[in-house]
N, C-alpha and C. Protein backbone atom coordinates (compact mmCIF):
# COMPACT_ATOMS: atom_id res chain seq x y z
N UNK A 1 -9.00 7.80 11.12
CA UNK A 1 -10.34 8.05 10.60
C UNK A 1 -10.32 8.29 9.08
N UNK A 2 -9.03 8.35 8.59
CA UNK A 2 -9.08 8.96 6.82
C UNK A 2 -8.74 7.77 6.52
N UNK A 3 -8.48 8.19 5.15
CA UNK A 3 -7.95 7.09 4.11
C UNK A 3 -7.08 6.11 4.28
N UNK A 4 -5.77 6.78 4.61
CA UNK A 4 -4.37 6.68 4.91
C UNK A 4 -4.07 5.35 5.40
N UNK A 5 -3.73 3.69 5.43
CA UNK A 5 -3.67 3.36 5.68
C UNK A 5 -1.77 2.69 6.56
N UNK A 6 -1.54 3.35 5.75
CA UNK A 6 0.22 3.24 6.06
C UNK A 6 0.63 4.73 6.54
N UNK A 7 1.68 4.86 7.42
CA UNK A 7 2.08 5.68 7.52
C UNK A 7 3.57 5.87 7.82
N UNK A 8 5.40 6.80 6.71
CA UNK A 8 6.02 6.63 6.96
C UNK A 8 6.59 7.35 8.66
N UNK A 9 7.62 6.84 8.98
CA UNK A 9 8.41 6.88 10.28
C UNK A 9 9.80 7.24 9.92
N UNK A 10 9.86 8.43 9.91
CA UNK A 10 11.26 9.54 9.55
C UNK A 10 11.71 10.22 10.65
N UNK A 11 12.84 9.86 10.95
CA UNK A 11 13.36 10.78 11.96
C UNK A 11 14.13 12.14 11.38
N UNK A 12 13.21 13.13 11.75
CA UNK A 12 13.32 14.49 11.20
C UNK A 12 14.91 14.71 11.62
N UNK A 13 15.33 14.80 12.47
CA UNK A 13 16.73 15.17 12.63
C UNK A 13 18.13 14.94 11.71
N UNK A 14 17.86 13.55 10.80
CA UNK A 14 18.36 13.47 10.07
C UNK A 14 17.74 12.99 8.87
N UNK A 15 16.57 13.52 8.98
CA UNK A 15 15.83 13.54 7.26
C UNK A 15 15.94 11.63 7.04
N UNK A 16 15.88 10.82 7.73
CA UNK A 16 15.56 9.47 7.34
C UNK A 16 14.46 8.27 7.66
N UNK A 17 14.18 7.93 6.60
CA UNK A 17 12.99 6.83 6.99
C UNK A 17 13.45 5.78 7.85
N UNK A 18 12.59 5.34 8.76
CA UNK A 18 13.02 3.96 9.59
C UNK A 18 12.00 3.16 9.62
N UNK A 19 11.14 3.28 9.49
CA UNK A 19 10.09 2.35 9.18
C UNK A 19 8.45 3.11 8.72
N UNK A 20 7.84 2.10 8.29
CA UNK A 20 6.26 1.96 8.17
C UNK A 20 5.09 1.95 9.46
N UNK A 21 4.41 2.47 9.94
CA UNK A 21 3.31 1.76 10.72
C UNK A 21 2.02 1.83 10.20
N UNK A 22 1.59 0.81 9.78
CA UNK A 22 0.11 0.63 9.69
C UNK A 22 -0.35 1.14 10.54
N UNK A 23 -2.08 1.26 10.20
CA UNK A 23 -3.15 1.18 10.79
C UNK A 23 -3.41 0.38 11.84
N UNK A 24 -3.37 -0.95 11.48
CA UNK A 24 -3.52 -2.22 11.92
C UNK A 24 -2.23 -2.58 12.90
N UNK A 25 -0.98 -1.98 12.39
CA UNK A 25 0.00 -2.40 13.29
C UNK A 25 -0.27 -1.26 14.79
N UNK A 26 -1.13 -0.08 14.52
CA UNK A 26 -1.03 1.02 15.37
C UNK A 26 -2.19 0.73 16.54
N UNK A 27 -3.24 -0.29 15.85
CA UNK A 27 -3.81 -0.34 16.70
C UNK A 27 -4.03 -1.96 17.66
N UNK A 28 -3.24 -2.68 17.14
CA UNK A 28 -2.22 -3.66 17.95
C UNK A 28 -1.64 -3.43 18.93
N UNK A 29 -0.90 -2.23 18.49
CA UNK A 29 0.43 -1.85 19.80
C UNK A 29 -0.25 -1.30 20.51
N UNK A 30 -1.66 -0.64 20.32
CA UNK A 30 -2.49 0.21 21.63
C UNK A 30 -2.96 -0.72 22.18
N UNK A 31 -3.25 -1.38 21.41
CA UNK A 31 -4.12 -2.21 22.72
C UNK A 31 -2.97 -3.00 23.37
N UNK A 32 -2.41 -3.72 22.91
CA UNK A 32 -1.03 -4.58 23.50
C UNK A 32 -0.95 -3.86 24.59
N UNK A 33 0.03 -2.63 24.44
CA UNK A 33 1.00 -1.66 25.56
C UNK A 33 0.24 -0.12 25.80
N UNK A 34 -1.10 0.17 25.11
CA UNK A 34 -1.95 1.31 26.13
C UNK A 34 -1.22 2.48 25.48
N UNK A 35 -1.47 3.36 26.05
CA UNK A 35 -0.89 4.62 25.95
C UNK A 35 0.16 4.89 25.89
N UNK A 36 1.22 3.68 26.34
CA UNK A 36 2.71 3.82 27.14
C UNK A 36 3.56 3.84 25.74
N UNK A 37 2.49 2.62 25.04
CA UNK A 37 3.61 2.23 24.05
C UNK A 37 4.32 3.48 23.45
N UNK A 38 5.06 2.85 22.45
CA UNK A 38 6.13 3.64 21.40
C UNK A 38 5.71 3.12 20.14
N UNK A 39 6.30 3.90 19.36
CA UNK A 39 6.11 3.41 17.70
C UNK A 39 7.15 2.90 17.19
N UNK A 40 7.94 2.40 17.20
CA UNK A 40 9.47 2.16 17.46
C UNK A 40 9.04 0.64 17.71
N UNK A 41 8.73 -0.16 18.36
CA UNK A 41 7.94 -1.45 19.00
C UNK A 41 6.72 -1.72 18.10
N UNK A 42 6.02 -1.28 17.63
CA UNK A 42 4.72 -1.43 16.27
C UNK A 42 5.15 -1.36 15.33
N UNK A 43 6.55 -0.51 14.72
CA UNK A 43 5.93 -0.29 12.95
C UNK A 43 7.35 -1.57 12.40
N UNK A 44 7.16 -1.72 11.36
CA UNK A 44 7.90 -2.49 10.13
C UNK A 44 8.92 -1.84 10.15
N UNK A 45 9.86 -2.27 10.06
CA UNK A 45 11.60 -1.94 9.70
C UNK A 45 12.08 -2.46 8.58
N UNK A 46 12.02 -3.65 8.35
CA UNK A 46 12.07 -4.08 6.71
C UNK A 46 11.23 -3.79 5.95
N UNK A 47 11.88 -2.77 4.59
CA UNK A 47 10.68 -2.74 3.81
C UNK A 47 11.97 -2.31 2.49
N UNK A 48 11.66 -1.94 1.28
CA UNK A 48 12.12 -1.98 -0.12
C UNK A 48 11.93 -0.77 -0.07
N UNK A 49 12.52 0.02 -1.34
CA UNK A 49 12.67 1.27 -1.39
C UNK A 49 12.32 1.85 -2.79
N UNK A 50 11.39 2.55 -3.25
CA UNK A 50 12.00 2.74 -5.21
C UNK A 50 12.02 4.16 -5.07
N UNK A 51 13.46 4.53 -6.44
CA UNK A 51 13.66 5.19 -6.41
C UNK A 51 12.77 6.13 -7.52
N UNK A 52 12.43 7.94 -7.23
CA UNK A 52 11.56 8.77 -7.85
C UNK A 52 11.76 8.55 -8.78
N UNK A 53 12.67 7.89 -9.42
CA UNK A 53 13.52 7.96 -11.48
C UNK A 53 13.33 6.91 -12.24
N UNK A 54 12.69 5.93 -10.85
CA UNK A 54 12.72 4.19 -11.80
C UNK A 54 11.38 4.59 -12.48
N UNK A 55 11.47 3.07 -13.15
CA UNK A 55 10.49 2.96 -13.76
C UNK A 55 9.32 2.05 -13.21
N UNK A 56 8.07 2.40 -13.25
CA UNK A 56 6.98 1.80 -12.29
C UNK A 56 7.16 0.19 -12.65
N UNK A 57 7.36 -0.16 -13.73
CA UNK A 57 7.63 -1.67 -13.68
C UNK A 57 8.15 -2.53 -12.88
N UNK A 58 9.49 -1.90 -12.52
CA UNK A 58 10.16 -2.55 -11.39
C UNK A 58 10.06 -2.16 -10.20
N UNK A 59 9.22 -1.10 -9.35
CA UNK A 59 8.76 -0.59 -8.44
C UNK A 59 7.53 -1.29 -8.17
N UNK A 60 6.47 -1.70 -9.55
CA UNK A 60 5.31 -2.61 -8.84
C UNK A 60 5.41 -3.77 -8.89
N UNK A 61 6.71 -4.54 -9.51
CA UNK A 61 6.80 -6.15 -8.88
C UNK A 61 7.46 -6.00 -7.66
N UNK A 62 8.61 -4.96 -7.70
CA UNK A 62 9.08 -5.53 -5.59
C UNK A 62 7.97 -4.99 -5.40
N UNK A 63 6.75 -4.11 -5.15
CA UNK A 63 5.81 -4.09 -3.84
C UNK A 63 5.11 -5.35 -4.15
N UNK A 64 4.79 -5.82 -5.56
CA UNK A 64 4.10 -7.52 -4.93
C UNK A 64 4.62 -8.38 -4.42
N UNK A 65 6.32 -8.28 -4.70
CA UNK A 65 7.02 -9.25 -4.09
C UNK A 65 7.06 -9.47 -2.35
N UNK A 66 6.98 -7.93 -2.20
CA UNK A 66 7.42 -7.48 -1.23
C UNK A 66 6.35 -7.79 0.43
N UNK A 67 6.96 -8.33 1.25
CA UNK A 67 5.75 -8.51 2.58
C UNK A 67 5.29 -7.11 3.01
N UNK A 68 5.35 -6.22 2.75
CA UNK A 68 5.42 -4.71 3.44
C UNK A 68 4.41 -4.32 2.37
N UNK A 69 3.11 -3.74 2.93
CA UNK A 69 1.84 -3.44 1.71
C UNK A 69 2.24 -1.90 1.08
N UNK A 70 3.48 -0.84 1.39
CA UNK A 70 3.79 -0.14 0.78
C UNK A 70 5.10 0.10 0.24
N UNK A 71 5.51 0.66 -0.47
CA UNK A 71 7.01 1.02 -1.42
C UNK A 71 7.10 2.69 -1.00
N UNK A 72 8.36 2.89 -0.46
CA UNK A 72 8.32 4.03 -0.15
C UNK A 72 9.59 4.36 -1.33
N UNK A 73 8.57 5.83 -1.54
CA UNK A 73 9.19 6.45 -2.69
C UNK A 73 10.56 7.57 -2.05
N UNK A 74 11.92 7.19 -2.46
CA UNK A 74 12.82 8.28 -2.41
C UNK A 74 13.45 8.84 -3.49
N UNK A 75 13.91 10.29 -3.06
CA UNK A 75 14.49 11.13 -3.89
C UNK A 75 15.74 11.80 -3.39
N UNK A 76 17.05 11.30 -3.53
CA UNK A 76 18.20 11.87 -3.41
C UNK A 76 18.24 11.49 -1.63
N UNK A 77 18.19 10.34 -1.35
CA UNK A 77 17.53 10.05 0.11
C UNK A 77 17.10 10.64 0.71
N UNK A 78 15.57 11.71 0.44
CA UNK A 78 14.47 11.94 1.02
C UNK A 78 13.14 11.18 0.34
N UNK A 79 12.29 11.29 1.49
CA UNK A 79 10.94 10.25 0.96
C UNK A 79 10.30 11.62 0.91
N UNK A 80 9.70 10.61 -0.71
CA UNK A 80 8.98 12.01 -1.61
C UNK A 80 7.54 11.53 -1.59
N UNK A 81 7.20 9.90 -1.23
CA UNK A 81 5.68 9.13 -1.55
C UNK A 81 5.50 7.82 -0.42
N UNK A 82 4.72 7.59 -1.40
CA UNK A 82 4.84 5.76 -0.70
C UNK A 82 3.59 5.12 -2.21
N UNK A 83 4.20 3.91 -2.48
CA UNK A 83 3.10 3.14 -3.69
C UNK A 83 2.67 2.03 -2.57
N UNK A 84 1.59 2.16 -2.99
CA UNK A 84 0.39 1.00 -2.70
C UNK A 84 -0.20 -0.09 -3.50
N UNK A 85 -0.31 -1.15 -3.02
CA UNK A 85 -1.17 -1.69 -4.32
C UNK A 85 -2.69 -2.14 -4.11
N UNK A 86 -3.40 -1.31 -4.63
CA UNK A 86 -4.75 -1.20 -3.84
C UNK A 86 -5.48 -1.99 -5.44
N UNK A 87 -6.59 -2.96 -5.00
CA UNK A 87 -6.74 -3.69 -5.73
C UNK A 87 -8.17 -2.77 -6.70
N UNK A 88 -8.37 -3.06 -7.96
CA UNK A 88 -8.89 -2.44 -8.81
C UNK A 88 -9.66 -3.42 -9.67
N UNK A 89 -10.80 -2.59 -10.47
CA UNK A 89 -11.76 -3.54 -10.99
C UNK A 89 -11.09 -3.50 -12.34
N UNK A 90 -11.05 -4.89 -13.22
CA UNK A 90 -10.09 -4.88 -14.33
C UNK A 90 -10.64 -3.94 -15.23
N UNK A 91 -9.93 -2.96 -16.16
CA UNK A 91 -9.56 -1.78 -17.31
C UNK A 91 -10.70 -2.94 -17.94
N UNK A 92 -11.66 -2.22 -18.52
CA UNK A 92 -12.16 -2.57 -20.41
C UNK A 92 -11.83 -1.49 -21.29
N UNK A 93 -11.59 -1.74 -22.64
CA UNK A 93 -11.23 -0.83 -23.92
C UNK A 93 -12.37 0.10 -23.62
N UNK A 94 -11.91 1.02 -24.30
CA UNK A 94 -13.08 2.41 -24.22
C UNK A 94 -13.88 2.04 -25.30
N UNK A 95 -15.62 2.49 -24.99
CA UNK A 95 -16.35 2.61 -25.43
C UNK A 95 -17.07 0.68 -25.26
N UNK A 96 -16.19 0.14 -24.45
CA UNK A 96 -16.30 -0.89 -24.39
C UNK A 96 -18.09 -1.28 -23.40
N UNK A 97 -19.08 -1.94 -23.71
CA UNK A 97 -20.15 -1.82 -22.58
C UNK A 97 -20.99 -3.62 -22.79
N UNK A 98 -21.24 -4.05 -21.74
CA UNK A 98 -21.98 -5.09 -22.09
C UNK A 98 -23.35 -5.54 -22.44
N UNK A 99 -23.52 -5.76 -23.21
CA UNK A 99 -24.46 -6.46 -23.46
C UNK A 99 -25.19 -6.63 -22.41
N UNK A 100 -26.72 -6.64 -22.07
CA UNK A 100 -27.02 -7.12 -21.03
C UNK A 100 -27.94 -8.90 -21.36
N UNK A 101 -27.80 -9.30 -20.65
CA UNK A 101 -28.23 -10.62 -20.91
C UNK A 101 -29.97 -10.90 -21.31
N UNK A 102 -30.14 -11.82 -21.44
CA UNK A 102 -31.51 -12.00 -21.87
C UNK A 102 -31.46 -13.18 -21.18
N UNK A 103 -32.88 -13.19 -20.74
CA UNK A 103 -33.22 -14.64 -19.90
C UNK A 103 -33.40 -15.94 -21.10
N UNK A 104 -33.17 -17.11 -20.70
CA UNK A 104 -33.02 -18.20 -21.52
C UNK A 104 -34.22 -19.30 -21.10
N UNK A 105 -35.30 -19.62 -22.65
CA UNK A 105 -36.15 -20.17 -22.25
C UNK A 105 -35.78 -21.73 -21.67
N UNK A 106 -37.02 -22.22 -21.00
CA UNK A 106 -36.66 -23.39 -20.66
C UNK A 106 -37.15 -24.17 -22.17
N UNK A 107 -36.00 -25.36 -22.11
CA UNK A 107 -36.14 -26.27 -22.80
C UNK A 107 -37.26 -27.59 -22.54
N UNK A 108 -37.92 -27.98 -23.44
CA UNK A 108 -38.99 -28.63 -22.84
C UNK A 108 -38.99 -30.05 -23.77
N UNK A 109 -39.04 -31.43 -23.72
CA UNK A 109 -38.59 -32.65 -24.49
C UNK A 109 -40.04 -33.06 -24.71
């Protein structure tokens, strides 16, 4: 019902990520296999990793590269995040505003 569209899959016992499950992958596997299912059978296992120290440059070309819609963030191999790339209306310079248009007469021969 929230925001959240990804969610990581850490097995607490030894503090490690094993996969991703979507939203979309979560509600696949319900309907597929019902109540019975597992999450283990729904979520993503391949996915890329960046580390808390890189630099976002090379953290936001593998997530475009990447088939997996999130980058899970680690730190000293614990997951500290996850990056997304959620699409955005393009930056204008500040103070930047448009013009608004004016209607254009008709031309008449």
């Amino acid at each position: 019902m929230g925001a959240q569209r990804d969610f990581p899959v850490v097995l607490e016992s030894r503090d490690q990520m094993v996969g991703i499950l979507s939203r979309d992958q979560l509600l696949v596997g319900f309907s597929e296999r019902g109540p019975s299912g597992v999450v283990r059978d729904a979520m993503t296992t391949e996915f890329e990793t960046a580390d808390a120290r890189e630099m976002l440059t090379g953290a936001f070309f593998r997530l475009q590269s990447s088939t997996c819609p999130v980058l899970p963030v680690m730190q000293d191999g614990r997951l500290v995040g996850l990056l997304r790339c959620v699409p955005t209306p393009p930056l204008r310079p500040r103070g930047y505003s448009r013009a608004p248009r004016r209607p254009v007469s008709p031309v008449s021969c």
